[in-house]
C-alpha atoms as a PDB file:
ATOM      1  CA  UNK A   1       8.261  22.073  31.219  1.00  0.00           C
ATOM      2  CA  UNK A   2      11.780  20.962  31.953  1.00  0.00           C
ATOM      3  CA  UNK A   3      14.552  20.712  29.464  1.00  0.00           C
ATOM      4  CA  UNK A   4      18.095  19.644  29.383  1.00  0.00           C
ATOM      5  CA  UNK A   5      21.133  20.575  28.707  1.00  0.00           C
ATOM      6  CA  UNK A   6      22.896  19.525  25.258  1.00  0.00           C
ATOM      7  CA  UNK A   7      25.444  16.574  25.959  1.00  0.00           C
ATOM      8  CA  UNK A   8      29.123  17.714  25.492  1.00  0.00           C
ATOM      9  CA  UNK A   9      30.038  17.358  21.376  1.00  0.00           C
ATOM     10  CA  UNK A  10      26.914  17.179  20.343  1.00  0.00           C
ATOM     11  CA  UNK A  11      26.291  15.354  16.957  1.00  0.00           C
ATOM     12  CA  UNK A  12      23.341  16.177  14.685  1.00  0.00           C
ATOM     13  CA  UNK A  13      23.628  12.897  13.400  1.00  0.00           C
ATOM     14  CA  UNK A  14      22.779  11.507  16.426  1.00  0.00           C
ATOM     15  CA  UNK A  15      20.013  13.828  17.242  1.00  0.00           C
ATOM     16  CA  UNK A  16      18.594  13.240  13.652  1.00  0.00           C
ATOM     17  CA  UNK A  17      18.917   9.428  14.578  1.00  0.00           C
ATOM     18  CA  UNK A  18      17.559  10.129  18.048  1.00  0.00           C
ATOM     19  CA  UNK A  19      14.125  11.689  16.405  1.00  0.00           C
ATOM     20  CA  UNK A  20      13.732   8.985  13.996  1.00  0.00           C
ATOM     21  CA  UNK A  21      13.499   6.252  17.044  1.00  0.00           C
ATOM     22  CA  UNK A  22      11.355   8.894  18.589  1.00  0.00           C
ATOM     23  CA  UNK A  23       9.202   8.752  15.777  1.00  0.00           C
ATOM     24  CA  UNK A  24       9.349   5.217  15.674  1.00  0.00           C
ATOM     25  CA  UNK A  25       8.512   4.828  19.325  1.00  0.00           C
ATOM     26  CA  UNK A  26       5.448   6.523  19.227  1.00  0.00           C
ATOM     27  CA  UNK A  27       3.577   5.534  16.030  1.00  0.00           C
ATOM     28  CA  UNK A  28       4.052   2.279  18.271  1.00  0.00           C
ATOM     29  CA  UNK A  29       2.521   3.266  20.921  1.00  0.00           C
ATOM     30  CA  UNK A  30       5.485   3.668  23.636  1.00  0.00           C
ATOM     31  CA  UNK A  31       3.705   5.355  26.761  1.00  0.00           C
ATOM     32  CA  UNK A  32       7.456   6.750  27.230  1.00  0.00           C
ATOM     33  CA  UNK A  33       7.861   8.376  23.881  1.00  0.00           C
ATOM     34  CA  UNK A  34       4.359   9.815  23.908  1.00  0.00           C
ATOM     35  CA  UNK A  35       4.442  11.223  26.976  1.00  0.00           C
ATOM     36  CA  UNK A  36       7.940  12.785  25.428  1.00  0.00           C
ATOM     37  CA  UNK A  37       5.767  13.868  22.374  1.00  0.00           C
ATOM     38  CA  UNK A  38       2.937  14.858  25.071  1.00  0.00           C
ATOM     39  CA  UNK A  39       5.260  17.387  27.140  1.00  0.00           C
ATOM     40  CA  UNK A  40       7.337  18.852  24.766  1.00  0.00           C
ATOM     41  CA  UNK A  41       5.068  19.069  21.977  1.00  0.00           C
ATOM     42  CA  UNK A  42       1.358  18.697  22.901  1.00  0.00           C
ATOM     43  CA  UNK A  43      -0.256  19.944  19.502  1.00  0.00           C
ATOM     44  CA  UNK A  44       1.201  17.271  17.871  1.00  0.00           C
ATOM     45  CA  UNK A  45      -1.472  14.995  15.800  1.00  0.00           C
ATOM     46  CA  UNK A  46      -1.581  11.888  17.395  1.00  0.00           C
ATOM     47  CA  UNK A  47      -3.211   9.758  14.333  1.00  0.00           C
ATOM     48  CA  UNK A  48       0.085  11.135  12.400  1.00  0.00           C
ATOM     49  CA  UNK A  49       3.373  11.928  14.136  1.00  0.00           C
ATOM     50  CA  UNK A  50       6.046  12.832  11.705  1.00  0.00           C
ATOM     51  CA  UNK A  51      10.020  13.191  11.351  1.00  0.00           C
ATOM     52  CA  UNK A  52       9.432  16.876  11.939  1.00  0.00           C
ATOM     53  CA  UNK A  53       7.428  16.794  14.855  1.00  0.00           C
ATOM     54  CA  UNK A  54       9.387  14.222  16.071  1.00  0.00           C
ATOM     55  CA  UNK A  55      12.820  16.737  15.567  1.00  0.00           C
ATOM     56  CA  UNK A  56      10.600  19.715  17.138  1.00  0.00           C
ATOM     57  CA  UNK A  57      10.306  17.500  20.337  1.00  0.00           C
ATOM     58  CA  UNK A  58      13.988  16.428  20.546  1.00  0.00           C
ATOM     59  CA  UNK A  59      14.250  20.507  20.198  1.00  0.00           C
ATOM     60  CA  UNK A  60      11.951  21.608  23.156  1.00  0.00           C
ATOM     61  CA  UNK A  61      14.001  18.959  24.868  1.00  0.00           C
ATOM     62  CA  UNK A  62      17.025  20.790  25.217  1.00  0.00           C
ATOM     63  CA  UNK A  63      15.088  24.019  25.682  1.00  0.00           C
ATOM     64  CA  UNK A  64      15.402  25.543  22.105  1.00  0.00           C
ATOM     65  CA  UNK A  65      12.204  26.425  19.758  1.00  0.00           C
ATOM     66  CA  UNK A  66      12.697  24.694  16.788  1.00  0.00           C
ATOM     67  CA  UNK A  67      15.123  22.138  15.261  1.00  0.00           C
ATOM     68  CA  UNK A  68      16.304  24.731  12.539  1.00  0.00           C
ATOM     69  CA  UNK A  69      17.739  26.269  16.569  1.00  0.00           C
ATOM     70  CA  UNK A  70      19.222  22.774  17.804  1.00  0.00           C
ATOM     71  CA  UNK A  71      21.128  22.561  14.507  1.00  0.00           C
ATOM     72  CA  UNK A  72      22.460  25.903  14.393  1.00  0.00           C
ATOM     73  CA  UNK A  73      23.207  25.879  17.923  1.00  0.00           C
ATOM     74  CA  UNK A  74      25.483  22.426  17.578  1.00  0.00           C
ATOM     75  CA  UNK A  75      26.769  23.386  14.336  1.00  0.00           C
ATOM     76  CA  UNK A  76      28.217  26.924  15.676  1.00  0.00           C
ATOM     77  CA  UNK A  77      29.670  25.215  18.577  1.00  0.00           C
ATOM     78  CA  UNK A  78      32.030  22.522  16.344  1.00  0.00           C
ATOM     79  CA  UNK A  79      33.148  24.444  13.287  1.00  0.00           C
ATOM     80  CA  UNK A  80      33.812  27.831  11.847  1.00  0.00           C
ATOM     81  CA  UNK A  81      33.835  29.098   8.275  1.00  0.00           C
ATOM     82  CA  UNK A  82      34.460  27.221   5.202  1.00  0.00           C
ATOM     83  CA  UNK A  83      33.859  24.281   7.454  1.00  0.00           C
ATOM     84  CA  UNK A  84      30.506  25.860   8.628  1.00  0.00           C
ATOM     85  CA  UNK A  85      29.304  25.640   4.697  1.00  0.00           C
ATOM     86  CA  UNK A  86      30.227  21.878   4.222  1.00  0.00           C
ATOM     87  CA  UNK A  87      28.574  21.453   7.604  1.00  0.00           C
ATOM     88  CA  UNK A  88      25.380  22.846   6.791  1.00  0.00           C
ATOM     89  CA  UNK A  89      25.524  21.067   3.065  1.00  0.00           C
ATOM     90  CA  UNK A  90      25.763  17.546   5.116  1.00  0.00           C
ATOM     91  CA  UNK A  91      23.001  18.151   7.590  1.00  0.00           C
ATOM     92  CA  UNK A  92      20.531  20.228   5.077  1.00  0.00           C
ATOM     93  CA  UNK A  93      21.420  17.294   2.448  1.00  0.00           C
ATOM     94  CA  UNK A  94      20.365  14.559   4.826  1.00  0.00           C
ATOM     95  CA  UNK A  95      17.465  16.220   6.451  1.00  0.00           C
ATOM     96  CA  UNK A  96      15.869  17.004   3.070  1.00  0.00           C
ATOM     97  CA  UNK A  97      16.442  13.294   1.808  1.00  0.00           C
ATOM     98  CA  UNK A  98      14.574  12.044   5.621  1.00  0.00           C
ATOM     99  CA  UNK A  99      11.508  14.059   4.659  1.00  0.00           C
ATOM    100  CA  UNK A 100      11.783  13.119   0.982  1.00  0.00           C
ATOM    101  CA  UNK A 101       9.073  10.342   1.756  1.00  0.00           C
ATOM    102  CA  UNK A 102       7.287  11.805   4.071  1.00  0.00           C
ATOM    103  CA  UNK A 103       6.218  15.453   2.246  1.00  0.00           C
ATOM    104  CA  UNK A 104       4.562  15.558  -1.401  1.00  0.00           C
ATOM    105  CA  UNK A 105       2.033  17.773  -3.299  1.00  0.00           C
ATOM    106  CA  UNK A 106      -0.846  16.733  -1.092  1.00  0.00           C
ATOM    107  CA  UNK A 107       1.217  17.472   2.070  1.00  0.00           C
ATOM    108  CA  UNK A 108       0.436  21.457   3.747  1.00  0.00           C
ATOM    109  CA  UNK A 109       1.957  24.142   1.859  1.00  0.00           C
ATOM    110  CA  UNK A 110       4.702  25.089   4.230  1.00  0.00           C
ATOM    111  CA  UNK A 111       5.440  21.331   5.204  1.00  0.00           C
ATOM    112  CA  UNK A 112       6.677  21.596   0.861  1.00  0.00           C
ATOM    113  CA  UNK A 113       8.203  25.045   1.082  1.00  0.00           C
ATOM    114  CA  UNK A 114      10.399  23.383   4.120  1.00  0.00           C
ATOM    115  CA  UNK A 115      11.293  20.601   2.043  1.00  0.00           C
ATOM    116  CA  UNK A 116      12.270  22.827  -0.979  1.00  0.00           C
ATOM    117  CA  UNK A 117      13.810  25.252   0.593  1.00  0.00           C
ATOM    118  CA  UNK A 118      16.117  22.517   2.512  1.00  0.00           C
ATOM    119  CA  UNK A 119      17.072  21.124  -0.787  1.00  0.00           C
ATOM    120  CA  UNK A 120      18.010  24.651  -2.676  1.00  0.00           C
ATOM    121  CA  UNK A 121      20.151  25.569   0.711  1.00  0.00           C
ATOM    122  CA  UNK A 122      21.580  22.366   1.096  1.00  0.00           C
ATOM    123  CA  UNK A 123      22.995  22.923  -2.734  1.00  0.00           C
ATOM    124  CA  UNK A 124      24.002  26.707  -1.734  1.00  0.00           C
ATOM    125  CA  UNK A 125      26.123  25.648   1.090  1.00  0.00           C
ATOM    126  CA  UNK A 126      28.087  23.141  -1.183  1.00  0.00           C
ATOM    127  CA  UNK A 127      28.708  25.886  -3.776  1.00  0.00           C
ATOM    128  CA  UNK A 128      30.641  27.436  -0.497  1.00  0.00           C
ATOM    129  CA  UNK A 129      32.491  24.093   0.550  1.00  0.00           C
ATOM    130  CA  UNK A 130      32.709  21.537  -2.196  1.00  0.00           C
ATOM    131  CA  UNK A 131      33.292  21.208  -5.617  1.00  0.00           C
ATOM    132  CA  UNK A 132      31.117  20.397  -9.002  1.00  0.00           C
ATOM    133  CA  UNK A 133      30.314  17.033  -8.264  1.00  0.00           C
ATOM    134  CA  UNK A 134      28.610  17.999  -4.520  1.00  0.00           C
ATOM    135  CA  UNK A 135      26.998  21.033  -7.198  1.00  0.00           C
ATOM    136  CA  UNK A 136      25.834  18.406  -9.306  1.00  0.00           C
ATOM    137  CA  UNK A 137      23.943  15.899  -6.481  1.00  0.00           C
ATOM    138  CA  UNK A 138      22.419  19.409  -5.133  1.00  0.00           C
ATOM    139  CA  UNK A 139      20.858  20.158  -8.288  1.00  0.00           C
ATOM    140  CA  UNK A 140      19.915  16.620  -8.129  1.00  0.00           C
ATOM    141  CA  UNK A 141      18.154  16.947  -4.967  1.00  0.00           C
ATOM    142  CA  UNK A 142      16.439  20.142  -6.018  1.00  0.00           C
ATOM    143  CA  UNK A 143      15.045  18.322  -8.697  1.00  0.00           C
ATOM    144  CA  UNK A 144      13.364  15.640  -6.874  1.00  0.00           C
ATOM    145  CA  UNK A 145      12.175  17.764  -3.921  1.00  0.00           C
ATOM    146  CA  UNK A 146      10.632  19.962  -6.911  1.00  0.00           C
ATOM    147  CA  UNK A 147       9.041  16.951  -8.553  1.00  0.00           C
ATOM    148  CA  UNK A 148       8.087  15.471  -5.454  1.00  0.00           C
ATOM    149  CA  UNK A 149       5.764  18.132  -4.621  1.00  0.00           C
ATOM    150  CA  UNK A 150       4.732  19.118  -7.942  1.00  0.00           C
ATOM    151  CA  UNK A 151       6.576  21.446  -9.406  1.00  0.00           C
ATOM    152  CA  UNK A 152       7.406  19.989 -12.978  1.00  0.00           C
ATOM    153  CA  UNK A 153       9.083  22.236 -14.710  1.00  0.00           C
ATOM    154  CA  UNK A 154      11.507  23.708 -12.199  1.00  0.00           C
ATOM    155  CA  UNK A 155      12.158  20.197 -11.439  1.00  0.00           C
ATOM    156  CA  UNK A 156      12.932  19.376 -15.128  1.00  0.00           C
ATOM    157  CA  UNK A 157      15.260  23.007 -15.225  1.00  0.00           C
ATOM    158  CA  UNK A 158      17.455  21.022 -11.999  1.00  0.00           C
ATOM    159  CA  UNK A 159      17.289  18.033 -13.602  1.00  0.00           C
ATOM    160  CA  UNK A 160      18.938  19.421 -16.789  1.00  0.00           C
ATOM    161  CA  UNK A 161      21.877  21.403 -15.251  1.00  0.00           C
ATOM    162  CA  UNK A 162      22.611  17.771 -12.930  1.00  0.00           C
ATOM    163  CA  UNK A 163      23.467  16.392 -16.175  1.00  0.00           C
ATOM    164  CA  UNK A 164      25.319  19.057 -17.457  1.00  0.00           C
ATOM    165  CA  UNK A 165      27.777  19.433 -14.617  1.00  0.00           C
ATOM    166  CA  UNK A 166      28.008  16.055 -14.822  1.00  0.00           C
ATOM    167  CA  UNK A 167      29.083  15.681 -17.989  1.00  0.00           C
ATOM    168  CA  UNK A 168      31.196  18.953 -18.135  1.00  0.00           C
ATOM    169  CA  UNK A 169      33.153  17.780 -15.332  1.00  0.00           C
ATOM    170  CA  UNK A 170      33.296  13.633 -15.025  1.00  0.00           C
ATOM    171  CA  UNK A 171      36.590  14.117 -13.899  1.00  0.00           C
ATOM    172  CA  UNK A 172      35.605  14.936  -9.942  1.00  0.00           C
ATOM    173  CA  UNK A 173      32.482  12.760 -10.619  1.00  0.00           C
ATOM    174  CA  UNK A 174      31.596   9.370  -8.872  1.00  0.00           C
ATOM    175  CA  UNK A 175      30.963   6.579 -11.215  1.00  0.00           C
ATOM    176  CA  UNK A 176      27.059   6.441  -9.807  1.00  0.00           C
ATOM    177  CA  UNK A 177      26.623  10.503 -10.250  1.00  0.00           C
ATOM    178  CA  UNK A 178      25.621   9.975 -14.293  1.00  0.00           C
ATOM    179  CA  UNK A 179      23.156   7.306 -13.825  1.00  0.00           C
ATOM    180  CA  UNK A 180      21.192   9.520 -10.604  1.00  0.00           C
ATOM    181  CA  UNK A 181      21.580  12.199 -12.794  1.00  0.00           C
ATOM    182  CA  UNK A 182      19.765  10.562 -15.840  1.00  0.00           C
ATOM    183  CA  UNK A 183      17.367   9.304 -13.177  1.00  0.00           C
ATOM    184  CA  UNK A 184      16.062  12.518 -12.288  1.00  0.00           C
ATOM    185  CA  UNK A 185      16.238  13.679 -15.710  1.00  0.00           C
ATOM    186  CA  UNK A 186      13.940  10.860 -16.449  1.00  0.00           C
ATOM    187  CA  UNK A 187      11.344  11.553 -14.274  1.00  0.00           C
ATOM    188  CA  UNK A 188      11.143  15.677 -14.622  1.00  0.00           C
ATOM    189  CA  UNK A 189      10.876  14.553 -18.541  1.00  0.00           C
ATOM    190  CA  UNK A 190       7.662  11.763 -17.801  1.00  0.00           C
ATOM    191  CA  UNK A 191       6.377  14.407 -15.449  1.00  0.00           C
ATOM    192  CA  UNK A 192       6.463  17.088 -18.193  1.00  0.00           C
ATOM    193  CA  UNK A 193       5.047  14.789 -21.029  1.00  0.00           C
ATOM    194  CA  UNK A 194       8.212  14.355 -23.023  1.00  0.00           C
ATOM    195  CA  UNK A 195       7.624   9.753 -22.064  1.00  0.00           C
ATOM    196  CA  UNK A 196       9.896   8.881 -25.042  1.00  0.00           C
ATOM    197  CA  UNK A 197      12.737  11.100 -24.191  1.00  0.00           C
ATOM    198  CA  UNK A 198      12.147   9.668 -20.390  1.00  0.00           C
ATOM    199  CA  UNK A 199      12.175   6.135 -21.039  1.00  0.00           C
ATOM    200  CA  UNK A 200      15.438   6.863 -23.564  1.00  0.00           C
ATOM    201  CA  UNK A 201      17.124   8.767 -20.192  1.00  0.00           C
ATOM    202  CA  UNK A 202      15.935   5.802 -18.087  1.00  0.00           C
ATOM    203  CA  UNK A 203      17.418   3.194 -20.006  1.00  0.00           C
ATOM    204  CA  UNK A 204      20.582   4.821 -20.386  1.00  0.00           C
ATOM    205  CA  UNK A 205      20.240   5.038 -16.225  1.00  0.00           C
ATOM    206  CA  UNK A 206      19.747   1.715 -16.060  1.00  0.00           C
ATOM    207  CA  UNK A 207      22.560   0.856 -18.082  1.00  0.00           C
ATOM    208  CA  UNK A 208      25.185   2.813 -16.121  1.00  0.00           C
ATOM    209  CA  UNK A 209      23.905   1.372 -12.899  1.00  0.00           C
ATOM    210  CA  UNK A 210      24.946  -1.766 -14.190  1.00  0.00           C
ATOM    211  CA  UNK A 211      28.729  -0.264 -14.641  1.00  0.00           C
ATOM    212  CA  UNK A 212      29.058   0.835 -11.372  1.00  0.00           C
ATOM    213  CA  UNK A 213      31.917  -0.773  -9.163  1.00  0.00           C
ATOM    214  CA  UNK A 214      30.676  -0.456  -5.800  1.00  0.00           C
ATOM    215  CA  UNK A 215      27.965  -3.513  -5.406  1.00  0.00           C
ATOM    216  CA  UNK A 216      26.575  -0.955  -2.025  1.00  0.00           C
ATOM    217  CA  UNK A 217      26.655   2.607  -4.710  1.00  0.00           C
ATOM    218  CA  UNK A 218      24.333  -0.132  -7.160  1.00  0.00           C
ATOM    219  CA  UNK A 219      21.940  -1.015  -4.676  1.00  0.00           C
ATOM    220  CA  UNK A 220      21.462   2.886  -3.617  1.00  0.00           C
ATOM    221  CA  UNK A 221      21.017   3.468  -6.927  1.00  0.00           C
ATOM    222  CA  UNK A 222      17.994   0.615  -7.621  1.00  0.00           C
ATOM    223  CA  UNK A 223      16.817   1.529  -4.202  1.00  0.00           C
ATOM    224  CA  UNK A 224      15.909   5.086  -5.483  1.00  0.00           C
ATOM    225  CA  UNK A 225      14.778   3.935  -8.963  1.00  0.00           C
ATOM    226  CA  UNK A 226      12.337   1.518  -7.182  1.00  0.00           C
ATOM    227  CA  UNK A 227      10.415   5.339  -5.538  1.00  0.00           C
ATOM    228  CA  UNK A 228       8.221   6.903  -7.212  1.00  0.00           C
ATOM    229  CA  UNK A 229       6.737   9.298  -8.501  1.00  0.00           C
ATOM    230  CA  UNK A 230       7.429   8.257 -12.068  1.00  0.00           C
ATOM    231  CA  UNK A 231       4.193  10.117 -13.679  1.00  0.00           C
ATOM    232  CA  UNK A 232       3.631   6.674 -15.798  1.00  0.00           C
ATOM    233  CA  UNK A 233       6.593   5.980 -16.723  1.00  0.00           C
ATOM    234  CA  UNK A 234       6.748   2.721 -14.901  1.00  0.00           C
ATOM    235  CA  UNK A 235       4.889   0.377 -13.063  1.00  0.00           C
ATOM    236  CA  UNK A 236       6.505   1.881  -9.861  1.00  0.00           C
END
């Protein structure tokens, strides 16, 4: 099996981007990207290629095992210390949020511990390298991985102390970080049975999203309110 060698400042940006066409390419049928898929990764399920095994591919490519390898490799190459941590935060942070729709309680037990594990590392990177408010949108994270894949209550425990950074510290906070914050309060509350308590929390998100200056920050936020799960609380 041949590989090659990693192109001169790498970005795992673009190699994130670069599996996602991969992934795209094959669930259409490419004969290029399969083959791709084929060589470097031939116990991949063909009726179901994912974002992972679509990463693992782009992996073998460059002659490394895994992608957890590929982004340590690039990541030690381009920055050192403190750096390192806000480094990690961003690529953890936006690897987590890919496989956000792809991974939920039905999905294989270590396909969820991945995905939670991402999220709670992601957050412990940013406790290195940032400040309250990157705290804050990791506990938010957590939250949502946890209630993604079923975990209620520790979702509803992340959900909580999102709000209360939030709140204790709105001066380093965006004006969109209270209304995601309620939003993932909301759901950990409908998930846990408290629906009155969640529809109070997602009216008050609703009503902050409307405040927001930024007419792209808004239409992140609805995006994400329009997701499920929201364990009945809407028609979502």
């Amino acid at each position: 099996m041949s590989t090659m060698p990693l192109p001169a400042k790498a970005s795992l940006s673009q190699l994130r981007a670069r599996a996602k066409e991969l992934r795209k390419a094959v669930t259409k049928g490419r004969p290029d990207a399969i083959e791709r898929a084929r060589v470097h990764h031939p116990a991949y399920d063909e009726a179901s290629f994912t974002l992972r095994d679509a990463q693992l591919t782009i992996a073998r490519e460059y002659g490394l095992a895994s992608w957890p390898e590929l982004m340590e490799k690039v990541a030690t190459e381009l920055v050192e210390g403190r750096e390192l941590h806000r480094y990690f935060g961003v690529e953890l942070n936006n690897e987590t949020w890919d496989l956000l729709d792809q991974i939920d309680e039905s999905s294989p037990l270590e396909d969820q511990e991945r995905l939670l594990y991402g999220a709670y590392a992601a957050c412990l990177h940013w406790l290195e390298a940032g400040n309250e408010a990157n705290h804050a949108r990791g506990e938010h994270l957590i939250a949502r991985v946890a209630l993604r894949i079923g975990r209620a209550e520790l979702g509803l425990g992340h959900a909580r102390r999102c709000l209360q950074l939030v709140q204790e510290h709105a001066d380093q906070m965006a004006d969109w970080d209270e209304p995601f914050a309620r939003e993932a309060l909301a759901r950990a509350l409908a998930a846990t049975g408290s629906r009155d308590r969640a529809l109070a929390e997602l009216r008050r998100a609703e009503e902050l999203t409307k405040e927001v200056a930024e007419d792209g920050d808004r239409e992140v936020l609805l995006t994400e309110f329009a997701k499920g799960p929201w364990f009945g609380l809407t028609s979502s």
